[in-house]
C-alpha atoms as a PDB file:
ATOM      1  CA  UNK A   1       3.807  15.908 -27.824  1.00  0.00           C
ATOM      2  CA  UNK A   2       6.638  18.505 -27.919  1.00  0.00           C
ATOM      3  CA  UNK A   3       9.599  18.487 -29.849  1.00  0.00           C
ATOM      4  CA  UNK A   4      11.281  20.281 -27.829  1.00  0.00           C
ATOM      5  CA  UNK A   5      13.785  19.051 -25.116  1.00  0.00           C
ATOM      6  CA  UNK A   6      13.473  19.419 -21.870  1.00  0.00           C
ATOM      7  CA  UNK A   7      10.242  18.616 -22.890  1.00  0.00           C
ATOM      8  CA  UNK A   8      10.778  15.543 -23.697  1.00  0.00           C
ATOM      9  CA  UNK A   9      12.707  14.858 -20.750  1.00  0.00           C
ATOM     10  CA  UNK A  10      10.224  15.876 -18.569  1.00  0.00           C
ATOM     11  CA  UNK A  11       7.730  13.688 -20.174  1.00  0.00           C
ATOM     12  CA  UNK A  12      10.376  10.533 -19.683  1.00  0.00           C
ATOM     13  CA  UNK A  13      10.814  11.585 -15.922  1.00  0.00           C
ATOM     14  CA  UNK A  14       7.232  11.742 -15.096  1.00  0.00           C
ATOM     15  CA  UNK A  15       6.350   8.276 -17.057  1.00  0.00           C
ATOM     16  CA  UNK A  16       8.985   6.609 -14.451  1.00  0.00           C
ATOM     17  CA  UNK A  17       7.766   8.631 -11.675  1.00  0.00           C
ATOM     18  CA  UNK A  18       4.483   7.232 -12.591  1.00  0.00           C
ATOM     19  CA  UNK A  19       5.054   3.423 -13.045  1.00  0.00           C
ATOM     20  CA  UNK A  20       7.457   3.582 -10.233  1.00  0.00           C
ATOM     21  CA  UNK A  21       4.426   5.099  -8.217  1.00  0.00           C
ATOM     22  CA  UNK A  22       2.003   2.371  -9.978  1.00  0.00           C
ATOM     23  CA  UNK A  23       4.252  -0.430  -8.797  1.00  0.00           C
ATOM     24  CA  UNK A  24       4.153   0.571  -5.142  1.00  0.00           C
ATOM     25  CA  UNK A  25       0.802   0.937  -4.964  1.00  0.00           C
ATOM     26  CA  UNK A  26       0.178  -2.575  -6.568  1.00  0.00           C
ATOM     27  CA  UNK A  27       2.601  -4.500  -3.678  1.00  0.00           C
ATOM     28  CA  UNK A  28       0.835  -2.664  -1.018  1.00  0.00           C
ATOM     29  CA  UNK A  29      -2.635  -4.030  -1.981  1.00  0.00           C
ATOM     30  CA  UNK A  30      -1.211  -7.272  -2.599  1.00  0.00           C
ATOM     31  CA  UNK A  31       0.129  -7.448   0.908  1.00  0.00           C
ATOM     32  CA  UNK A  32      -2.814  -5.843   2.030  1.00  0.00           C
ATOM     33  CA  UNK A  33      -4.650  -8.682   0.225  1.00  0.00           C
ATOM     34  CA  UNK A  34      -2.418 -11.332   1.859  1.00  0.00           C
ATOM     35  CA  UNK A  35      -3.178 -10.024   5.343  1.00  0.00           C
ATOM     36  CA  UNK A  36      -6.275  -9.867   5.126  1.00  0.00           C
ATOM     37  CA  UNK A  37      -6.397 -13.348   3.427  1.00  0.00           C
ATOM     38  CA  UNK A  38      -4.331 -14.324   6.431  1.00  0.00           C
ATOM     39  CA  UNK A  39      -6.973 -12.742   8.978  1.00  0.00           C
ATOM     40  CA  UNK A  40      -9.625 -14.887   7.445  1.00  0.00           C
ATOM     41  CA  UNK A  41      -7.730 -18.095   7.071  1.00  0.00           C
ATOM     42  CA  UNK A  42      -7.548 -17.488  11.221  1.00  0.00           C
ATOM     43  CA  UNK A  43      -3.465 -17.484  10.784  1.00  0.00           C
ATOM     44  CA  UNK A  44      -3.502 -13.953  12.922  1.00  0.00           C
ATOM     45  CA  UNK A  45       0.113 -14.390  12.951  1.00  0.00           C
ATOM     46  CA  UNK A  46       0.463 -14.132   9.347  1.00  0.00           C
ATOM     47  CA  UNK A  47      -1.930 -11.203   9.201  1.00  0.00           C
ATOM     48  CA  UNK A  48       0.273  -9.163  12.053  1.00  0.00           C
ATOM     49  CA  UNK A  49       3.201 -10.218  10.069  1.00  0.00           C
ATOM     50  CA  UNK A  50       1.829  -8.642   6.327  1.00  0.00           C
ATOM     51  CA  UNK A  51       0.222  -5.868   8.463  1.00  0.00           C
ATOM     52  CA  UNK A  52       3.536  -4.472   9.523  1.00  0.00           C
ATOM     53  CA  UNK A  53       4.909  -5.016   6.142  1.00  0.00           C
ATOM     54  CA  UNK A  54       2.064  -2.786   4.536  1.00  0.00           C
ATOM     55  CA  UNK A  55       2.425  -0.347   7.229  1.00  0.00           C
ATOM     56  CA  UNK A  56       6.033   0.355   5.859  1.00  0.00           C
ATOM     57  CA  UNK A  57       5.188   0.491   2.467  1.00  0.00           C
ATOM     58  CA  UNK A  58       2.584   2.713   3.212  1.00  0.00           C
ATOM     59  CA  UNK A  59       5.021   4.886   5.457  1.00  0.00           C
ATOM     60  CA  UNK A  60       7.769   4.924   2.540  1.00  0.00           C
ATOM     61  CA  UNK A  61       5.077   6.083  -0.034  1.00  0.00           C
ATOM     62  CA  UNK A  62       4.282   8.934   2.135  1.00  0.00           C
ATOM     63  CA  UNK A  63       7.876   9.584   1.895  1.00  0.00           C
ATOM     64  CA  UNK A  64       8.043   9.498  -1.853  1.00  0.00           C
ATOM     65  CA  UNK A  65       4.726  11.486  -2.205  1.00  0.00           C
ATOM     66  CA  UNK A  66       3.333   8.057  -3.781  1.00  0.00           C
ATOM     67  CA  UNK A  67       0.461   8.428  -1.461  1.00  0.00           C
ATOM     68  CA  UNK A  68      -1.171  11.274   0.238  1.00  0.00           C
ATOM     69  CA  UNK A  69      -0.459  11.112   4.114  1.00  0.00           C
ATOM     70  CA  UNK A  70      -4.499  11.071   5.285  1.00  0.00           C
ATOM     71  CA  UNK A  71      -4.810   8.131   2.057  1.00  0.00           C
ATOM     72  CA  UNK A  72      -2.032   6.516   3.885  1.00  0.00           C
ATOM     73  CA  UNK A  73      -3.772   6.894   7.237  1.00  0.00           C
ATOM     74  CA  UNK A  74      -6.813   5.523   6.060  1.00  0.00           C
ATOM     75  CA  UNK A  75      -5.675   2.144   4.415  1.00  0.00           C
ATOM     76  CA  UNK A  76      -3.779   1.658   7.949  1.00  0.00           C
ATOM     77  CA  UNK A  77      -6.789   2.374   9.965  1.00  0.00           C
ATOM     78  CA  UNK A  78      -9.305   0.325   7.658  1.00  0.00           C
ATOM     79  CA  UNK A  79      -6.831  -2.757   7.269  1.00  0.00           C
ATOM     80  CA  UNK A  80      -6.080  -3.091  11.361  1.00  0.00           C
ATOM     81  CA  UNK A  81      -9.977  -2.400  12.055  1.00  0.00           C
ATOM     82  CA  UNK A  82     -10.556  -5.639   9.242  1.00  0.00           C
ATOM     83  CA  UNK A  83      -7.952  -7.815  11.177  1.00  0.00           C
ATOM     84  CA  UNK A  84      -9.118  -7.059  14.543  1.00  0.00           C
ATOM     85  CA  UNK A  85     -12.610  -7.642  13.987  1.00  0.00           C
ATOM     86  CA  UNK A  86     -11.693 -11.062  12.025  1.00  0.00           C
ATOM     87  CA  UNK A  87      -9.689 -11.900  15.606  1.00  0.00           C
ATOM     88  CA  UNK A  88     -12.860 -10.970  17.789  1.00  0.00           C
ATOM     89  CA  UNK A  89     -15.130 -12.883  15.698  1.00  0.00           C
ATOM     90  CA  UNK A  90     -12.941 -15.771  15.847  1.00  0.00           C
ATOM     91  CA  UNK A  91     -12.302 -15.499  19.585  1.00  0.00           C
ATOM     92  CA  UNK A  92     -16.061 -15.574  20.290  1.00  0.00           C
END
């Protein structure tokens, strides 16, 4: 590593940028998990409930350039698609 300082700065900045960035990605696949968790259970109350939840941490990570907005899009689109085809298996 460089001795020099701004450097060294830089390299402090980016290692908080980066668990910061870790962290947020860990509570959105634990809600994520929860939902889905939920879904299965049959508690589709629940699930809607941690489904909006992880669509706002998904929306604020866009925000902080945690997650790249198509990533984000994705992990929306795939966890509603899981929930709604736990409900219509359910229902039938």
């Amino acid at each position: 590593m460089s001795q020099n300082a701004s450097a060294m700065k830089r390299h402090r900045q980016s290692e908080e940028r980066r668990l910061a960035n870790r962290a947020k990605k860990s509570t959105i696949r634990t809600f994520t998990k929860k939902a889905v968790a939920a879904a299965e259970s049959g508690d589709f109350a629940a699930a809607a409930k941690y489904q909006k939840v992880v669509q706002g941490l998904v929306d604020r990570a866009i925000k902080s350039s945690t997650l790249h907005s198509n990533t984000a899009a994705r992990r929306k689109s795939r966890l509603a698609k899981r929930i709604n085809s736990l409900q219509q298996g359910n229902a039938q």
